[in-house]
PDB file of N, CA and C in Angstrom:
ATOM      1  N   UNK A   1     118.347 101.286 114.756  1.00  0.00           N
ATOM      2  CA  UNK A   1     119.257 100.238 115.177  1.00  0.00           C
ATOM      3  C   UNK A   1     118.781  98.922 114.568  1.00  0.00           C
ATOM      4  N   UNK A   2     119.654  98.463 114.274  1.00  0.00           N
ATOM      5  CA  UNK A   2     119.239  97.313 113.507  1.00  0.00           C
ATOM      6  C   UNK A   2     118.958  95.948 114.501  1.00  0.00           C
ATOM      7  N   UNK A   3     118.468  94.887 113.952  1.00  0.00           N
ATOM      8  CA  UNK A   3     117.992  93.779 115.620  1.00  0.00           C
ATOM      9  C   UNK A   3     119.408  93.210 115.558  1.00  0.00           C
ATOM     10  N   UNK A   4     120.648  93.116 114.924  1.00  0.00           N
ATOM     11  CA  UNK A   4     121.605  92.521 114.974  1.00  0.00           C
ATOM     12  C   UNK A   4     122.768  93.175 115.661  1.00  0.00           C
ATOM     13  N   UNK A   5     123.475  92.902 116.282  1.00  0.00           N
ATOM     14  CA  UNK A   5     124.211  93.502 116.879  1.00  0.00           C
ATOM     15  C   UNK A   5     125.036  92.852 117.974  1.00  0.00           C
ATOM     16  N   UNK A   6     126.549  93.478 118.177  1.00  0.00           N
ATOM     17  CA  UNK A   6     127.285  92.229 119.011  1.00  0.00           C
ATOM     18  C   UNK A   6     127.368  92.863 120.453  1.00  0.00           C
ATOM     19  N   UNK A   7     127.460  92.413 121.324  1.00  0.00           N
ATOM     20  CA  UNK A   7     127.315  92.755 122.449  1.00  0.00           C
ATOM     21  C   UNK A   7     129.132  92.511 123.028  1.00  0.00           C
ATOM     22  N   UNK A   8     130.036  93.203 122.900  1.00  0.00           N
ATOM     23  CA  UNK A   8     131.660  92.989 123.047  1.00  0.00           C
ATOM     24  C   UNK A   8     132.372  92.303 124.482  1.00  0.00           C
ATOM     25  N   UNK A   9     131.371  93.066 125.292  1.00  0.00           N
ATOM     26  CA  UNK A   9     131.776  92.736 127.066  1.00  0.00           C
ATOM     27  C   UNK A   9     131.440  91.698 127.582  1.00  0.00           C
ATOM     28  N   UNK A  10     130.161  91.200 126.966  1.00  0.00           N
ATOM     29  CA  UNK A  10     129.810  89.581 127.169  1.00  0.00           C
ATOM     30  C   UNK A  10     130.281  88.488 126.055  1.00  0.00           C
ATOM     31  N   UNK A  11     130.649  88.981 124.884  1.00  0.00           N
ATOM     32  CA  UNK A  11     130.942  88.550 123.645  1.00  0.00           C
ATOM     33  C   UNK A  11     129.661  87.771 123.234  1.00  0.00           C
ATOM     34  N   UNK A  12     128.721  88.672 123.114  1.00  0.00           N
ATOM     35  CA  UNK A  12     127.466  87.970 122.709  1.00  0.00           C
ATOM     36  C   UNK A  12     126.685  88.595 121.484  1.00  0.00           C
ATOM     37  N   UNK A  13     126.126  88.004 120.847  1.00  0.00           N
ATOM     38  CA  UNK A  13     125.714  88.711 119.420  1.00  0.00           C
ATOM     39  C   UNK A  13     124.294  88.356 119.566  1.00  0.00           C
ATOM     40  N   UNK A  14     123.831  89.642 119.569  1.00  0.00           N
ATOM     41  CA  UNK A  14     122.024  89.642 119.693  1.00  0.00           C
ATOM     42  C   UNK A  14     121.510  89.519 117.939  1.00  0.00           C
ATOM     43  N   UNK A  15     121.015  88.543 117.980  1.00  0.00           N
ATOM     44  CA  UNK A  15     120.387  88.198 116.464  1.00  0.00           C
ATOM     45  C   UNK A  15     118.807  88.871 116.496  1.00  0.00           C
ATOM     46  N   UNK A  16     118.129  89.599 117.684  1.00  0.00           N
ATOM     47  CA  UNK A  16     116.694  89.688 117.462  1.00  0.00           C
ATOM     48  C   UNK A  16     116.808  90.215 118.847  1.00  0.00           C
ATOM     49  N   UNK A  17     115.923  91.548 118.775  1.00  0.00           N
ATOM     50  CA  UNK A  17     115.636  91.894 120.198  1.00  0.00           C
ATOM     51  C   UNK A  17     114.264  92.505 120.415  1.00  0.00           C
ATOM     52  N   UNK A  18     113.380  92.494 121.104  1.00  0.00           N
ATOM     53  CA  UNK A  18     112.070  93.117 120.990  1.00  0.00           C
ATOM     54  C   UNK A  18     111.592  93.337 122.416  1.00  0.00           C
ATOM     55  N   UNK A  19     110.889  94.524 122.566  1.00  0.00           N
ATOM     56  CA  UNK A  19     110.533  94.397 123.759  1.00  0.00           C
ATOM     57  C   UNK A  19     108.298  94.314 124.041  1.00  0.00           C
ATOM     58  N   UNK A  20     108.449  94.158 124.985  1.00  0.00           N
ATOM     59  CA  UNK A  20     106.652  94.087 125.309  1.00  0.00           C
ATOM     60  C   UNK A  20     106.324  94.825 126.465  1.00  0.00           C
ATOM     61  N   UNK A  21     105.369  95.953 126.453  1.00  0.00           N
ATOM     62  CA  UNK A  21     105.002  96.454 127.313  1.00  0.00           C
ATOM     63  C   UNK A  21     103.312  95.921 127.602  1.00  0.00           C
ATOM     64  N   UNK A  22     103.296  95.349 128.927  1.00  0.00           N
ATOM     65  CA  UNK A  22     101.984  95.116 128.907  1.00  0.00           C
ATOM     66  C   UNK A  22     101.568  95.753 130.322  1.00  0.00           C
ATOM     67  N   UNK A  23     100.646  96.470 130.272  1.00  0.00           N
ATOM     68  CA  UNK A  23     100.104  97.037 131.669  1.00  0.00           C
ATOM     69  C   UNK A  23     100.978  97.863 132.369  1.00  0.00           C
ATOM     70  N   UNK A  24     101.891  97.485 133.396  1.00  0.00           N
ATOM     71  CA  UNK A  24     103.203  98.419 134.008  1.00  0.00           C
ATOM     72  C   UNK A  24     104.295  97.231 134.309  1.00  0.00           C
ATOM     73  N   UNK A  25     103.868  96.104 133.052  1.00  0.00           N
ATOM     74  CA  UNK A  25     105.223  95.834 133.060  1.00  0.00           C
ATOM     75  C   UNK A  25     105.988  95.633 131.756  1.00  0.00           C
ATOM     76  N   UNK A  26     107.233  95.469 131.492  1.00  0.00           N
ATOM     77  CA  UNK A  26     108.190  95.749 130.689  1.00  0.00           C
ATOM     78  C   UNK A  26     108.755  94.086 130.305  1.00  0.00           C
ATOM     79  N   UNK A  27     108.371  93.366 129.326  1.00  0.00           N
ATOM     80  CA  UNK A  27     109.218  92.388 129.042  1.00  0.00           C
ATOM     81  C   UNK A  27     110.276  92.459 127.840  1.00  0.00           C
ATOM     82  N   UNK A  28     111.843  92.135 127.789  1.00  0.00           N
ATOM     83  CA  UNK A  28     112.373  92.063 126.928  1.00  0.00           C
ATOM     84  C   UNK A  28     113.005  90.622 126.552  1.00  0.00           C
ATOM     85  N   UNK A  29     112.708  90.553 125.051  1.00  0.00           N
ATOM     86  CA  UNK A  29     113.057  88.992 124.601  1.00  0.00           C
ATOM     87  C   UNK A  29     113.767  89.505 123.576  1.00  0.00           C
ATOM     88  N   UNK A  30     115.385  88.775 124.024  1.00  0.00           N
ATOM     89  CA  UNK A  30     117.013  88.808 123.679  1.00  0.00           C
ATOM     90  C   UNK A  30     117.341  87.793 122.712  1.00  0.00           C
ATOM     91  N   UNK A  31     117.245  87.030 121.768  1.00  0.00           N
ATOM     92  CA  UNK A  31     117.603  85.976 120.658  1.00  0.00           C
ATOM     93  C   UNK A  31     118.697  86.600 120.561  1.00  0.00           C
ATOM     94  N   UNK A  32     120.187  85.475 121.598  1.00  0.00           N
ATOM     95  CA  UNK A  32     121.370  85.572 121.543  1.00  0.00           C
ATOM     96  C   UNK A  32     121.999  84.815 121.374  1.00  0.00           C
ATOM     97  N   UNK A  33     123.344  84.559 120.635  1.00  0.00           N
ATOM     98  CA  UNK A  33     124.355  83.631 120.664  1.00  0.00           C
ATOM     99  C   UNK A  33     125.869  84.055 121.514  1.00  0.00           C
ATOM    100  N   UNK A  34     126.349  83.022 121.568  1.00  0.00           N
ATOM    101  CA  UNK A  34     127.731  83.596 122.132  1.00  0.00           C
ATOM    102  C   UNK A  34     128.721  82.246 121.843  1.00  0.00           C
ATOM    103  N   UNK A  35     129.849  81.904 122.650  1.00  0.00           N
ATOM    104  CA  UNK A  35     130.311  80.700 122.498  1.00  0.00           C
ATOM    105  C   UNK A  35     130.022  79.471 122.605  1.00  0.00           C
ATOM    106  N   UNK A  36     128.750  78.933 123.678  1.00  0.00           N
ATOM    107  CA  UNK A  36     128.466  78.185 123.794  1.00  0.00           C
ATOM    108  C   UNK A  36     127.066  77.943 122.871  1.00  0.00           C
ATOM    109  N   UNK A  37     126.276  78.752 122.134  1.00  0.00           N
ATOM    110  CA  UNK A  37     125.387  78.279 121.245  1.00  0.00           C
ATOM    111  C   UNK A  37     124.250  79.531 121.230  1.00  0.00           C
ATOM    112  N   UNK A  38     123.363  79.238 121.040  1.00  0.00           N
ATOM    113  CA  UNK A  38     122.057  80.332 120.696  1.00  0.00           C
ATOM    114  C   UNK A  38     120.989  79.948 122.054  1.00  0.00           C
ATOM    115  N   UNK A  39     120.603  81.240 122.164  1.00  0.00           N
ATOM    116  CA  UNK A  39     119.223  80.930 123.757  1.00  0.00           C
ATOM    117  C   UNK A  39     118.701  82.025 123.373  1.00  0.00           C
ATOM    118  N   UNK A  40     117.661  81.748 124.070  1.00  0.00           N
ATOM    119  CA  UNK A  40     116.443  83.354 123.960  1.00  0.00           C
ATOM    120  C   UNK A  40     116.775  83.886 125.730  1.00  0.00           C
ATOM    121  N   UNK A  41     116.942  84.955 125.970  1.00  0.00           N
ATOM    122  CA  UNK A  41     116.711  85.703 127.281  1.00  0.00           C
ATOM    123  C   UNK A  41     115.745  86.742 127.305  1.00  0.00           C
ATOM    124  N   UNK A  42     114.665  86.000 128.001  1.00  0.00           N
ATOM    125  CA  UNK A  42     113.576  86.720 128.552  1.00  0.00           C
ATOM    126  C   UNK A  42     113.893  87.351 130.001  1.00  0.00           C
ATOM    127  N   UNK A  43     113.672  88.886 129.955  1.00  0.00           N
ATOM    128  CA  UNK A  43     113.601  89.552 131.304  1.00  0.00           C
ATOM    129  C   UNK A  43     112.390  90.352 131.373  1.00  0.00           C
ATOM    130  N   UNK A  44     111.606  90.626 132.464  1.00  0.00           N
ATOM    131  CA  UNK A  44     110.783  90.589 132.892  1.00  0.00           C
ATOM    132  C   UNK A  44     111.228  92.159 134.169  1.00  0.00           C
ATOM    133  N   UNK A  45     110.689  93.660 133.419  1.00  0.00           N
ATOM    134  CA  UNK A  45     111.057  94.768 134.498  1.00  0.00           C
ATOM    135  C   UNK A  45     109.953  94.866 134.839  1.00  0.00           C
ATOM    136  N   UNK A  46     109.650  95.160 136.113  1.00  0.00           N
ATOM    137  CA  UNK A  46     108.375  95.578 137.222  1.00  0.00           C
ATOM    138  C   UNK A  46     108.825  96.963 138.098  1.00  0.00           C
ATOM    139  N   UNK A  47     108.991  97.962 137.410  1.00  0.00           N
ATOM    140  CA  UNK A  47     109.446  98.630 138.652  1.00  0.00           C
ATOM    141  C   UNK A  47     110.535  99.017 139.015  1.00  0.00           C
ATOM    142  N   UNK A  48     111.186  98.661 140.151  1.00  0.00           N
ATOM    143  CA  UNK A  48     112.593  98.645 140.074  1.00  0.00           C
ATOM    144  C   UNK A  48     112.951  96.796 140.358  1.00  0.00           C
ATOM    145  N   UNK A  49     112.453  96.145 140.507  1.00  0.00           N
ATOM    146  CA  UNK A  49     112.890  94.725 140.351  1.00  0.00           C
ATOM    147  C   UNK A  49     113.161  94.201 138.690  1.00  0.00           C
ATOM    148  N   UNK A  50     113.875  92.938 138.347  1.00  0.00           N
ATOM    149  CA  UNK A  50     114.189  92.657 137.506  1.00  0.00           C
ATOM    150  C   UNK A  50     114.509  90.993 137.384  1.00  0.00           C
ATOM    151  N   UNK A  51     113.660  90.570 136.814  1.00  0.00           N
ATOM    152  CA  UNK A  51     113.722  88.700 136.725  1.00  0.00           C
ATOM    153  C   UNK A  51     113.998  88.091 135.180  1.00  0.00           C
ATOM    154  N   UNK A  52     115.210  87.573 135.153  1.00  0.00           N
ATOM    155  CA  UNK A  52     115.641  86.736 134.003  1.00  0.00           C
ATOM    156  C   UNK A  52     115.469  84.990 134.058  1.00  0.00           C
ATOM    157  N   UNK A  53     114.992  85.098 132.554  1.00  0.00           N
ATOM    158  CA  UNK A  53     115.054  83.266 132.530  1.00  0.00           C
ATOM    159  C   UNK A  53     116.142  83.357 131.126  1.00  0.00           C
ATOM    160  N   UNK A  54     116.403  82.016 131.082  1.00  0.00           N
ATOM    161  CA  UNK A  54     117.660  82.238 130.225  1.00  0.00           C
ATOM    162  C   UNK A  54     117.073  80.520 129.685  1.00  0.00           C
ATOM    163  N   UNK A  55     116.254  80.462 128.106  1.00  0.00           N
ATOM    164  CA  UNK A  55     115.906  79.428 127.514  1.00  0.00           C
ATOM    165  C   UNK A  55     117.141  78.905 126.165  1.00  0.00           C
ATOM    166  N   UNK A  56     117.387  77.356 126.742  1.00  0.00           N
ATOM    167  CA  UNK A  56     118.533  77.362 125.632  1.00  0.00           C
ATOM    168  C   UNK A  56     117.693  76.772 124.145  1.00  0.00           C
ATOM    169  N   UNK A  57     118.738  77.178 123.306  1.00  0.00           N
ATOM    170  CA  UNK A  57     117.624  76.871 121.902  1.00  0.00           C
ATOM    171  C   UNK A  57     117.242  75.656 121.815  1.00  0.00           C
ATOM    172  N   UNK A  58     117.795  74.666 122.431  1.00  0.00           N
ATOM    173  CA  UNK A  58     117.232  73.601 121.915  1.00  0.00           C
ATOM    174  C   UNK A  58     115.692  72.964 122.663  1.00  0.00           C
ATOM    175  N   UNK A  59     115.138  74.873 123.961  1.00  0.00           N
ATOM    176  CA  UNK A  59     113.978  74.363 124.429  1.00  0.00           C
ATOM    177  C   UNK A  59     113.106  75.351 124.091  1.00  0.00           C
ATOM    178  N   UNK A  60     113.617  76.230 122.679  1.00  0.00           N
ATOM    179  CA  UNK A  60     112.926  77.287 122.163  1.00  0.00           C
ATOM    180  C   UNK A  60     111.489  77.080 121.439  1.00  0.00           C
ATOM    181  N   UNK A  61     112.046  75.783 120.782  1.00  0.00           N
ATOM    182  CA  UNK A  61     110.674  74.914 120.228  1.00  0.00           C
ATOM    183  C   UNK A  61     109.740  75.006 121.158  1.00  0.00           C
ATOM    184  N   UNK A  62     110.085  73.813 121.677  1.00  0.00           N
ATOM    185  CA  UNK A  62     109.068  73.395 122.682  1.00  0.00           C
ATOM    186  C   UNK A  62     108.368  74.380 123.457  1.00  0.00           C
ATOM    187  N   UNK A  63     109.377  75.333 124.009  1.00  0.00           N
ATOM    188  CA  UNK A  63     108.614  76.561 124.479  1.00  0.00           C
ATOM    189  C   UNK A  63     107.319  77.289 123.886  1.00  0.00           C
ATOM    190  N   UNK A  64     107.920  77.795 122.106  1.00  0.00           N
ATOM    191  CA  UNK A  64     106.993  78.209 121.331  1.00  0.00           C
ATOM    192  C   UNK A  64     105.531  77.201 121.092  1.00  0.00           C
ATOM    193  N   UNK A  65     105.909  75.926 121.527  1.00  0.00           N
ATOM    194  CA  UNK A  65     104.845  74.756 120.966  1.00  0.00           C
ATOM    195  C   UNK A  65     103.519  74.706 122.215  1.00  0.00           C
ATOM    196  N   UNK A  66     104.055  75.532 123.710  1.00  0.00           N
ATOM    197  CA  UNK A  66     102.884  75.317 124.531  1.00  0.00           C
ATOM    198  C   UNK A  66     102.510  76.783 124.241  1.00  0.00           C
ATOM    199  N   UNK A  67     103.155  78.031 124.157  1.00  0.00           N
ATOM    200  CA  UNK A  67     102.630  79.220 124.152  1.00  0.00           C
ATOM    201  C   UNK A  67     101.607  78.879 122.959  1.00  0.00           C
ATOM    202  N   UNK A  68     102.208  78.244 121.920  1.00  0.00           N
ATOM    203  CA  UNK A  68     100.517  78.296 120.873  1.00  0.00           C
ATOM    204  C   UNK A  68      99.586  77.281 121.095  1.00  0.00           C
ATOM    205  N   UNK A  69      99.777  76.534 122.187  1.00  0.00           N
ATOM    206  CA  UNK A  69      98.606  75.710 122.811  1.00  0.00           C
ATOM    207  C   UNK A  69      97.772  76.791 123.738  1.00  0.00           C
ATOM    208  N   UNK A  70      98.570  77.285 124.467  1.00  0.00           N
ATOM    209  CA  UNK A  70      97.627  78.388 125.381  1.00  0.00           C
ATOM    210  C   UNK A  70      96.712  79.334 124.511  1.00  0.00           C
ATOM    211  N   UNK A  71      97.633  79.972 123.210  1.00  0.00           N
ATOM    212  CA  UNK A  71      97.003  80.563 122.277  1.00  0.00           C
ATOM    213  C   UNK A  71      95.826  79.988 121.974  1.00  0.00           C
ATOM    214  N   UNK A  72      95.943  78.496 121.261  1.00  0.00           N
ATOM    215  CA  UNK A  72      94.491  78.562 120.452  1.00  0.00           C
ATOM    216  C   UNK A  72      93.637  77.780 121.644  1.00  0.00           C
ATOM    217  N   UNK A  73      93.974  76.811 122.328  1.00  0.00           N
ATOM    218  CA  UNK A  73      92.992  76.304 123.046  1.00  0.00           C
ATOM    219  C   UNK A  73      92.123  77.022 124.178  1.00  0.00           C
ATOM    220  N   UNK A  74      92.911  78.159 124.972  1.00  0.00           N
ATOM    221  CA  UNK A  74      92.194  78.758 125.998  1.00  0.00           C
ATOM    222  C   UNK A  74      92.162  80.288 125.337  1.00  0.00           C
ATOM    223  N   UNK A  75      92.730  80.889 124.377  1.00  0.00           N
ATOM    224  CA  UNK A  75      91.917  82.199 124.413  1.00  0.00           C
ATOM    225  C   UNK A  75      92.376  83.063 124.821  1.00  0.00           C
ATOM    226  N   UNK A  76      93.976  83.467 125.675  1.00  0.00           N
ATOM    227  CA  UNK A  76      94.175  84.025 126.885  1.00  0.00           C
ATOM    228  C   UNK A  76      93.683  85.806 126.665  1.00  0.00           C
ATOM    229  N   UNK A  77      93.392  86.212 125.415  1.00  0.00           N
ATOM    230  CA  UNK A  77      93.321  87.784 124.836  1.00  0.00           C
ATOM    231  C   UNK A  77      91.806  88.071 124.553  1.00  0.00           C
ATOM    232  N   UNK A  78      91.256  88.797 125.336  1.00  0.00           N
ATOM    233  CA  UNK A  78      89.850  88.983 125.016  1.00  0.00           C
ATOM    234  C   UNK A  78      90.819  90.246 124.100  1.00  0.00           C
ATOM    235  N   UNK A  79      89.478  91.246 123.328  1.00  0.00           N
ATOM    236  CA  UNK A  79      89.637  92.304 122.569  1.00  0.00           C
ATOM    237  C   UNK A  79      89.826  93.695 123.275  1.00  0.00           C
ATOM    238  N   UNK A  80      89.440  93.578 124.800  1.00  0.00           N
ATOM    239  CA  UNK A  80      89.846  94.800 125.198  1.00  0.00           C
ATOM    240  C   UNK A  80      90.814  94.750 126.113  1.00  0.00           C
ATOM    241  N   UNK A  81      91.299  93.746 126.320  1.00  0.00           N
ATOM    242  CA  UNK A  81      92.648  93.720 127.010  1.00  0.00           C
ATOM    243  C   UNK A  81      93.755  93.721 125.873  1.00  0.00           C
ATOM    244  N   UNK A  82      93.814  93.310 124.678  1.00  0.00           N
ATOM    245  CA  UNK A  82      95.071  93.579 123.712  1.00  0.00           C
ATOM    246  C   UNK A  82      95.284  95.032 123.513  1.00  0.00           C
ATOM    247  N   UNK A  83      94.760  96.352 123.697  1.00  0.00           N
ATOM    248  CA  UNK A  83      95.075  97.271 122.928  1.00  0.00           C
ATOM    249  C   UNK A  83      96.298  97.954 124.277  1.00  0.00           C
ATOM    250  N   UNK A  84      96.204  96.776 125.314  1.00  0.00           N
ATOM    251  CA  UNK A  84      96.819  97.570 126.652  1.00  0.00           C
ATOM    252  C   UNK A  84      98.453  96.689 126.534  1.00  0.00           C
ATOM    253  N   UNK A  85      98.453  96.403 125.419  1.00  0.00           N
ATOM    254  CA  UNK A  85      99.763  95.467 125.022  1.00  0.00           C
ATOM    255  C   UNK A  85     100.654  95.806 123.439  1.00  0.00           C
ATOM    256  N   UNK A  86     101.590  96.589 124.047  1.00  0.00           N
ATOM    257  CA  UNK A  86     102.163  96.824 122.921  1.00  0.00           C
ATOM    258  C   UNK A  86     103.778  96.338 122.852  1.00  0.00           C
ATOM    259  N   UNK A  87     104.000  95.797 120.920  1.00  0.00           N
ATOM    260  CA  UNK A  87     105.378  95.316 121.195  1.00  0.00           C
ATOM    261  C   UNK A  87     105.936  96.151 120.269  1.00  0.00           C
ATOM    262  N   UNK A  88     107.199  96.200 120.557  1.00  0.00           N
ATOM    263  CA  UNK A  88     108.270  97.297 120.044  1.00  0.00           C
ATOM    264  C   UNK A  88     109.554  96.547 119.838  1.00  0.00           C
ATOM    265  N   UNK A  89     110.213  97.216 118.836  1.00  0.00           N
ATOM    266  CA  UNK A  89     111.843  96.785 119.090  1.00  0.00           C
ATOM    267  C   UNK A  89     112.459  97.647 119.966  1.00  0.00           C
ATOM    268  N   UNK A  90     113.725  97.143 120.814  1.00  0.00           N
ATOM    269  CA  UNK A  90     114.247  97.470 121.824  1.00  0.00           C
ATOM    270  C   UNK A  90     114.749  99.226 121.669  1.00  0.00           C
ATOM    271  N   UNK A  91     114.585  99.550 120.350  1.00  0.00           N
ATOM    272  CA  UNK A  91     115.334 100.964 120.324  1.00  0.00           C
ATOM    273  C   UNK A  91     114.296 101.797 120.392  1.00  0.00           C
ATOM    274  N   UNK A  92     112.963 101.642 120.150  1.00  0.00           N
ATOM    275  CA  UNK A  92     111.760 102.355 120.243  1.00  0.00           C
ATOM    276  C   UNK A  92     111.600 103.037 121.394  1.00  0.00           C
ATOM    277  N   UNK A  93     111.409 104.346 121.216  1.00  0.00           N
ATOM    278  CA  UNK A  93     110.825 104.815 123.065  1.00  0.00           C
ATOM    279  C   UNK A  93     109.508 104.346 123.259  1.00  0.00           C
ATOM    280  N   UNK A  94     109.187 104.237 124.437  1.00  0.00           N
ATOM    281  CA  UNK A  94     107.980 103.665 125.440  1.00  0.00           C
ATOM    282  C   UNK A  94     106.735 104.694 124.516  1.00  0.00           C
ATOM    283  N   UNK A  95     105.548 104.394 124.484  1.00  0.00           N
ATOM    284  CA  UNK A  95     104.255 105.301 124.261  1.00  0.00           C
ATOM    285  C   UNK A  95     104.356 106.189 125.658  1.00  0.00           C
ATOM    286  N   UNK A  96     103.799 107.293 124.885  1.00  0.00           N
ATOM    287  CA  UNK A  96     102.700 108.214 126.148  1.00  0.00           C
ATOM    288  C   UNK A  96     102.047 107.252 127.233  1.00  0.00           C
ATOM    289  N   UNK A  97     102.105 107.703 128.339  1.00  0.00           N
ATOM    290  CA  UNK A  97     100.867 106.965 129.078  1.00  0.00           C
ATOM    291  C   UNK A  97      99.459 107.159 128.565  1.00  0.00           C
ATOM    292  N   UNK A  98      98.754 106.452 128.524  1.00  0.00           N
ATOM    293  CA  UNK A  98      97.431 106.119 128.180  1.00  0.00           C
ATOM    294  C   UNK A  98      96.673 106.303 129.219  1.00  0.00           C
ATOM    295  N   UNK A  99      95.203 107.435 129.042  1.00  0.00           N
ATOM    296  CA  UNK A  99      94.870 107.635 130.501  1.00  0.00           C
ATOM    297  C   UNK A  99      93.861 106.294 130.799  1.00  0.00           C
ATOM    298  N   UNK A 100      93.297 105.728 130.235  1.00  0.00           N
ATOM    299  CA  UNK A 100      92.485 104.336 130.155  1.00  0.00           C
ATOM    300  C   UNK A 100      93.437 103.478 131.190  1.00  0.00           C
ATOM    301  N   UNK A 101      94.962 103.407 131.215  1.00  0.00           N
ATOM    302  CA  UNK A 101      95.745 102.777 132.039  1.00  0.00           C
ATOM    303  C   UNK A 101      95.980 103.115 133.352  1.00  0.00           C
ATOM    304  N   UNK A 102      95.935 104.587 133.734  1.00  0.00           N
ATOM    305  CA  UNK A 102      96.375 105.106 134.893  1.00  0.00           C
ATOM    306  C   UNK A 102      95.224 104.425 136.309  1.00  0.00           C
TER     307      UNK A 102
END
């Protein structure tokens, strides 16, 4: 599947979709447009709950500008917590469970 693709029922056109599995939870980040302009939608699955933020582009910058402050100034990734973080595009199936995780 390609990352482009229109979404008909919302009339929304996904320009980029990827998802992140970290630990037992599931994040997916949506780079969408529709009529009113371009936003990123981050959702956030835990389980059976489900939490959306909905960032409009013009706070995509800024967004990206503190995540790489957290990046370089504090460190947030030692080396053995990254291998428990994997990102995928949205059409990918999930990994095996990992018994290191259970």
């Amino acid at each position: 599947m390609s990352d482009f693709y229109e979404n008909k029922e919302r009339n929304e056109t996904i320009l980029l979709a990827k998802k992140i599995l970290a630990y037992h939870k599931l994040f997916y980040l949506d780079y969408k447009e529709n009529r009113r302009g371009r936003f990123l939608k981050i959702t956030e699955k835990d389980g059976r709950f489900r939490k959306t933020v909905i960032v409009p582009e013009e706070a995509i910058r800024a967004l990206g500008e503190i995540i790489d402050t957290i990046i370089q100034e504090h460190n947030p990734s030692s080396e053995t917590k990254i291998s428990k973080v994997t990102v995928m595009n949205t059409d990918e199936r999930m990994p095996p469970p990992n018994e290191e995780s259970s």
